[in-house]
C-alpha atoms as a PDB file:
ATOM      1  CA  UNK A   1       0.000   0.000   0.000  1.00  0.00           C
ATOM      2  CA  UNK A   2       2.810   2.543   0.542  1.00  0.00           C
ATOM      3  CA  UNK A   3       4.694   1.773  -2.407  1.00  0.00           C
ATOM      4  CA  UNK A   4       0.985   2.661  -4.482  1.00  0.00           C
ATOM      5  CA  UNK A   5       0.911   5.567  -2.250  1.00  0.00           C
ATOM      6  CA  UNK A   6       3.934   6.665  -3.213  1.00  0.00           C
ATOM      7  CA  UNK A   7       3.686   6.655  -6.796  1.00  0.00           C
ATOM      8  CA  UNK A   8      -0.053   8.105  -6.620  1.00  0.00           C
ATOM      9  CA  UNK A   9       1.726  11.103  -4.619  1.00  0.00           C
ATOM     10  CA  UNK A  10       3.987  11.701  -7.548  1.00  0.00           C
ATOM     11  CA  UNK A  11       1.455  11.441 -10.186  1.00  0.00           C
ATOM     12  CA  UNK A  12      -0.560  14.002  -8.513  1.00  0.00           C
ATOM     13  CA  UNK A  13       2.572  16.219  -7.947  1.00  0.00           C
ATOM     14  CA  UNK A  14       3.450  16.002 -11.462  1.00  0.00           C
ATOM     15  CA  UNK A  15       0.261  17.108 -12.459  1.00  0.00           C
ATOM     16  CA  UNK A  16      -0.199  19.590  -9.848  1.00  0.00           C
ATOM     17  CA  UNK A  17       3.439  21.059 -11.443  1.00  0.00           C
ATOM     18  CA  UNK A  18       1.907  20.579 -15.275  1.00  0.00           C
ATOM     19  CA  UNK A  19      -0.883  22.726 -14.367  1.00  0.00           C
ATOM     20  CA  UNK A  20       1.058  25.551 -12.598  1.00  0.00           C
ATOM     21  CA  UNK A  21       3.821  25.376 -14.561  1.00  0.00           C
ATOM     22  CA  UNK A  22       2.365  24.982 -18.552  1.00  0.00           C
ATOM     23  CA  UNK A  23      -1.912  24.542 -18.669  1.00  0.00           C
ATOM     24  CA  UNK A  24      -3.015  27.627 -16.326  1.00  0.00           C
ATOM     25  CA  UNK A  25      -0.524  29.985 -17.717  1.00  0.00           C
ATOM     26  CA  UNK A  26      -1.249  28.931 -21.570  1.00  0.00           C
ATOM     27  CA  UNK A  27      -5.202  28.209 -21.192  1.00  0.00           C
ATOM     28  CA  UNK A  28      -6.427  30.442 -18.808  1.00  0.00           C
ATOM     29  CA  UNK A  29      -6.997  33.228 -20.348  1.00  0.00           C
ATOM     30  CA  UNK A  30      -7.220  36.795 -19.530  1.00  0.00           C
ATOM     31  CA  UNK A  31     -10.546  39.002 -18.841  1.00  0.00           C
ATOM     32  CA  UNK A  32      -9.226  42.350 -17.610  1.00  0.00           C
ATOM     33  CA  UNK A  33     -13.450  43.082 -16.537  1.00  0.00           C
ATOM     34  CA  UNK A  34     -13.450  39.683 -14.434  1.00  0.00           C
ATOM     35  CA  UNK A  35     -13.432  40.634 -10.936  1.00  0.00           C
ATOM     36  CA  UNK A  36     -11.184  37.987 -10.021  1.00  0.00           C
ATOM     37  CA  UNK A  37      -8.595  36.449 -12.078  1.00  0.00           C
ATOM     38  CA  UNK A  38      -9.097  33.705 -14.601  1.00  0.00           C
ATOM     39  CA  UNK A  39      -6.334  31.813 -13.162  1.00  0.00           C
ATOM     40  CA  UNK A  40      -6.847  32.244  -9.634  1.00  0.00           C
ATOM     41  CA  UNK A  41      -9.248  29.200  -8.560  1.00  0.00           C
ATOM     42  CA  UNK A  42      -7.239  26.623 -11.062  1.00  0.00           C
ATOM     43  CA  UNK A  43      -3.964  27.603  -9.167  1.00  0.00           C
ATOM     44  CA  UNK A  44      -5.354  27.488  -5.909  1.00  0.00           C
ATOM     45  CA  UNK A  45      -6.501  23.740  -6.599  1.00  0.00           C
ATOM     46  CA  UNK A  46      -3.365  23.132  -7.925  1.00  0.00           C
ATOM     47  CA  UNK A  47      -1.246  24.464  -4.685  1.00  0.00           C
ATOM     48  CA  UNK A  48      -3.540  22.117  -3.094  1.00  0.00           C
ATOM     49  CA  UNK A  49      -2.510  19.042  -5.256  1.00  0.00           C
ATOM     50  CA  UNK A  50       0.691  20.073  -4.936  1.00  0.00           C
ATOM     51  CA  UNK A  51       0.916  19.937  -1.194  1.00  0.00           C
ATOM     52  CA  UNK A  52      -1.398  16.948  -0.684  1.00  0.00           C
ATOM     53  CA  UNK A  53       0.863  15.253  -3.490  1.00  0.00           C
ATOM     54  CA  UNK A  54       3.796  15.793  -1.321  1.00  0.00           C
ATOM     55  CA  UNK A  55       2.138  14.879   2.258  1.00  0.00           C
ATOM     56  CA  UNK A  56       1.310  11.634   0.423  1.00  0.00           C
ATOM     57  CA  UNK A  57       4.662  10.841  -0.829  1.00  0.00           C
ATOM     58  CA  UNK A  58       6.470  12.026   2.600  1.00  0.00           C
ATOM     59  CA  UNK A  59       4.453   9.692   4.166  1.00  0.00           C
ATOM     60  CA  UNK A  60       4.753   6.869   1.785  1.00  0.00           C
ATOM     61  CA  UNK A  61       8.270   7.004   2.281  1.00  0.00           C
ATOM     62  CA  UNK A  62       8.557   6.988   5.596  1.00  0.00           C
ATOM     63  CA  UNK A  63       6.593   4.116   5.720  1.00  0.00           C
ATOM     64  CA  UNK A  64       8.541   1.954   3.120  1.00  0.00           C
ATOM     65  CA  UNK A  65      11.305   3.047   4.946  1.00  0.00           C
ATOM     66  CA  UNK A  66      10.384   1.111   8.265  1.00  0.00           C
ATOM     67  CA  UNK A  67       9.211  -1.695   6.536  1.00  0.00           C
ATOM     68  CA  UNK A  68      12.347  -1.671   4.293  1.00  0.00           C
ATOM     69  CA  UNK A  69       9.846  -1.582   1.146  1.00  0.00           C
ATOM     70  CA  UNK A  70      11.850  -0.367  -2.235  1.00  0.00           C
ATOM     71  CA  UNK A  71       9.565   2.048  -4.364  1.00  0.00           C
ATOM     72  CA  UNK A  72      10.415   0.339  -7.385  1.00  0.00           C
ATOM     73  CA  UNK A  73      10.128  -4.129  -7.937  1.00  0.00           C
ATOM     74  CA  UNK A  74      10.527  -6.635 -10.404  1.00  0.00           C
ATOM     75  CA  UNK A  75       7.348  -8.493  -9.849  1.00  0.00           C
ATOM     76  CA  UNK A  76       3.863  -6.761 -12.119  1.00  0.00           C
ATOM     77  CA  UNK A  77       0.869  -7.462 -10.646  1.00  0.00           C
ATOM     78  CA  UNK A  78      -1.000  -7.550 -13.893  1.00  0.00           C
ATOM     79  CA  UNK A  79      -4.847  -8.307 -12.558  1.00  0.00           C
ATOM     80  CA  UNK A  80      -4.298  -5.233 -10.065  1.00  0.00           C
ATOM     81  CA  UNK A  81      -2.565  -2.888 -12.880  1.00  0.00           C
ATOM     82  CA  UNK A  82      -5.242  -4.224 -15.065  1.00  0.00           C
ATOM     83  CA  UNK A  83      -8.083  -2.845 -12.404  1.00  0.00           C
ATOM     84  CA  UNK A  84      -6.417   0.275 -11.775  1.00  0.00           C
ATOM     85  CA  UNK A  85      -6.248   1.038 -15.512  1.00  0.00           C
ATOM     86  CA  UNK A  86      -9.924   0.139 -16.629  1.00  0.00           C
ATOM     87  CA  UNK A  87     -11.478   4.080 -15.567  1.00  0.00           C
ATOM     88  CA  UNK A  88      -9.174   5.348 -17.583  1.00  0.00           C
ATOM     89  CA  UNK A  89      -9.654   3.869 -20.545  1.00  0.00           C
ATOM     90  CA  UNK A  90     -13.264   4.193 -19.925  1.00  0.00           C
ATOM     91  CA  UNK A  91     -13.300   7.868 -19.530  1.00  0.00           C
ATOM     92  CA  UNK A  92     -11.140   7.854 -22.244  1.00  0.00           C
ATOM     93  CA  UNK A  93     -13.289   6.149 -24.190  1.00  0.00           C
ATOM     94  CA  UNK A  94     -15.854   8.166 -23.440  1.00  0.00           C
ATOM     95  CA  UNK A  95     -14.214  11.442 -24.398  1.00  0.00           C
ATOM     96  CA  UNK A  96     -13.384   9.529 -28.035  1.00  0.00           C
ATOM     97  CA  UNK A  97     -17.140   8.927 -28.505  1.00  0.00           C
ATOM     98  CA  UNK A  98     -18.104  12.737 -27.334  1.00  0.00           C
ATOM     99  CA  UNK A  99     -15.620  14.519 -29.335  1.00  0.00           C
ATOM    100  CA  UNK A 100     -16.366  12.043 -32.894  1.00  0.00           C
ATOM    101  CA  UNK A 101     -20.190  11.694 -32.656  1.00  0.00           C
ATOM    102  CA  UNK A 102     -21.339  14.606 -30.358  1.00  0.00           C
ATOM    103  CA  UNK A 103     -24.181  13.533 -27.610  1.00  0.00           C
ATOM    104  CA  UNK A 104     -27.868  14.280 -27.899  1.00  0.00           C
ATOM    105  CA  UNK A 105     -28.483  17.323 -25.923  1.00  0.00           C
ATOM    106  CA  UNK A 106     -31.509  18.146 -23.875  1.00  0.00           C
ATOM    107  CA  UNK A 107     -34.953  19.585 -26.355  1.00  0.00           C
ATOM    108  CA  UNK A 108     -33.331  18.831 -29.325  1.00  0.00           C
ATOM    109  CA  UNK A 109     -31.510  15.647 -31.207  1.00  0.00           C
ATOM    110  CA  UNK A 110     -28.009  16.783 -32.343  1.00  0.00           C
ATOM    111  CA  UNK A 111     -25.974  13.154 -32.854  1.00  0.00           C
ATOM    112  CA  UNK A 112     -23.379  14.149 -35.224  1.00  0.00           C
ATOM    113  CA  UNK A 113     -23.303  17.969 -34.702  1.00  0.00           C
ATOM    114  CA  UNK A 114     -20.241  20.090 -33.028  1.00  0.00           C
ATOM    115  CA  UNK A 115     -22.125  23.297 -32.329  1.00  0.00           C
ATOM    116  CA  UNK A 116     -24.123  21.778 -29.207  1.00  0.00           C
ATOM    117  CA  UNK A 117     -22.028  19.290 -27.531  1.00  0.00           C
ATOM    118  CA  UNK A 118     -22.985  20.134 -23.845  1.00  0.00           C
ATOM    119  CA  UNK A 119     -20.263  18.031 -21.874  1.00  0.00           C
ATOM    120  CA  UNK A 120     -22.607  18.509 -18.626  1.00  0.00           C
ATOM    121  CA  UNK A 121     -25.300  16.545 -19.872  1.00  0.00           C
ATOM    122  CA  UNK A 122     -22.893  13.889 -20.524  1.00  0.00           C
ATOM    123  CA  UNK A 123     -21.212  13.961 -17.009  1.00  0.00           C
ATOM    124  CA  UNK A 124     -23.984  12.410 -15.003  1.00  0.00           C
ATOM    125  CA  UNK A 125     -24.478   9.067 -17.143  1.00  0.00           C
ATOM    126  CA  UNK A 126     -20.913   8.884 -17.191  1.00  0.00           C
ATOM    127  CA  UNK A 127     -20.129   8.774 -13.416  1.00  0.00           C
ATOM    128  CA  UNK A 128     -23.260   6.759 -13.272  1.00  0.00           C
ATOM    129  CA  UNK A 129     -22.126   4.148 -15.378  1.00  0.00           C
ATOM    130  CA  UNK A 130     -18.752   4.025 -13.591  1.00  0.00           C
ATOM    131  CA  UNK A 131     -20.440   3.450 -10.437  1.00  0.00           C
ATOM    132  CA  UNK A 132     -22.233   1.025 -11.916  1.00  0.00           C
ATOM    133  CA  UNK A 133     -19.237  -0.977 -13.421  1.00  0.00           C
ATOM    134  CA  UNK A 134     -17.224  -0.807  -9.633  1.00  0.00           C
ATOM    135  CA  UNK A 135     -20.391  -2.528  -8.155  1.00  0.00           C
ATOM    136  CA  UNK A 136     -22.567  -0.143  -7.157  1.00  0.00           C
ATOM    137  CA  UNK A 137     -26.353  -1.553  -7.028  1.00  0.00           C
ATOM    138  CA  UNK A 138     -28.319   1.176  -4.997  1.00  0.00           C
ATOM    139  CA  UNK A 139     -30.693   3.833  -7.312  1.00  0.00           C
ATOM    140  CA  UNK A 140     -29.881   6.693  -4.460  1.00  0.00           C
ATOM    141  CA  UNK A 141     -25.997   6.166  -4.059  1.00  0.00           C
ATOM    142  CA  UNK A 142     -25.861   6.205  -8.224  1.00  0.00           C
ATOM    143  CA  UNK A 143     -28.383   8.887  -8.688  1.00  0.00           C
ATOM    144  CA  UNK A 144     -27.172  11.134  -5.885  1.00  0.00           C
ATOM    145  CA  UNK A 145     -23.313  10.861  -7.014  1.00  0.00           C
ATOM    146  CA  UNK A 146     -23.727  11.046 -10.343  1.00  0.00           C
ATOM    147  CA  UNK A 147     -26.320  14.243 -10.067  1.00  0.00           C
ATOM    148  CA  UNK A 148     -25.197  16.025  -7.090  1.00  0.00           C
ATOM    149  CA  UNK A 149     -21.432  16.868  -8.788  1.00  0.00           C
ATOM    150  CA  UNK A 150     -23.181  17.873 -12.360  1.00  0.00           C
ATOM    151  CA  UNK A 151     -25.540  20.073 -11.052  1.00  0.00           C
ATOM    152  CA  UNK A 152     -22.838  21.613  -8.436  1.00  0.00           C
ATOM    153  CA  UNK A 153     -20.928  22.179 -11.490  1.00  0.00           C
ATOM    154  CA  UNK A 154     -23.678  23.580 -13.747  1.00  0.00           C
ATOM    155  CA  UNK A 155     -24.562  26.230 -10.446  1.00  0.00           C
ATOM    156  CA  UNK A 156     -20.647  27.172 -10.100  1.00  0.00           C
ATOM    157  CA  UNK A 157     -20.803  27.899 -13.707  1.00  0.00           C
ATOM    158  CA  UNK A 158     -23.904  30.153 -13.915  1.00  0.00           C
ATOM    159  CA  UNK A 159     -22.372  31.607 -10.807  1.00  0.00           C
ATOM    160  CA  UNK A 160     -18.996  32.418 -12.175  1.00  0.00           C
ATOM    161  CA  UNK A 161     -20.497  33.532 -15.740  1.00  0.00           C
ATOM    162  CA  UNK A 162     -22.800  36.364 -13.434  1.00  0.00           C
ATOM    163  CA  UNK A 163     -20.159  37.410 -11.243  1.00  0.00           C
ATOM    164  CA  UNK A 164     -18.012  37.823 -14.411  1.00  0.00           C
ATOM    165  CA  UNK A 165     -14.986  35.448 -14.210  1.00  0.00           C
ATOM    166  CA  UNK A 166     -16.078  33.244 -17.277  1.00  0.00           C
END
């Protein structure tokens, strides 16, 4: 467990240093009549990645060190690589079939069009069908964890868009 620990710290610190280093910066953007900058929230997060990446990995280390664990073996684990893998092919399969054939968006049928791909509508079946496929059987757990994030998201965004940010 610390040896996974330790390599899920440095993923996330890697990504947390991506983000500050090359995606805020370049995809941010600028809006000189936002009240608060475009970049602020994303780097905030990404502080916090940063930090928690490096609590994570601190720890994990520690721990391998007083059970004389090496971060790196020999031996592959295939069935547990195999699980750990499977989400992201699915979400990555999911983002193949949203960006070639569009989705069908809510009042209207657009299949193959690019205008009115609306990613939110698309979030909800997605985590729901992820639940689903880690064993989840219960209609509230799905519906409430698969609704509850989309709809957070959808209010944040209305939120930010009056307040002037996006």
């Amino acid at each position: 467990m610390q040896r996974q620990s330790f390599w899920s710290g440095l993923v996330v610190i890697a990504f947390a240093l991506l983000a500050l280093n090359w995606i805020i910066p370049e995809y941010a953007g600028v809006n000189p009549q936002a009240q608060m900058p475009p970049e602020l929230v994303p780097s905030i997060a990404s502080w916090i990645m940063l930090i928690s990446g490096v609590i994570i990995v601190l720890r994990s280390v520690v721990g391998m060190a007083r059970t004389g664990q090496m971060p790196v073996t020999r031996e592959i684990n295939w069935s547990a690589l195999s699980w750990a893998a499977w989400p992201f092919l699915y979400v990555g399969a999911a983002i193949v079939v949203l960006d070639n054939f569009g989705l069908i968006g809510l009042g209207h049928l657009n299949i193959l069009g690019r205008d009115d791909v609306k990613l939110t509508y698309a979030g909800a079946p997605m985590i729901m069908g992820m639940l689903y496929l880690l064993g989840e059987r219960r209609w509230h757990v799905l519906l409430g964890c698969s609704l509850v994030p989309v709809a957070l998201l959808y209010g944040l965004s209305v939120h930010l868009m009056r307040v002037g940010v996006i």
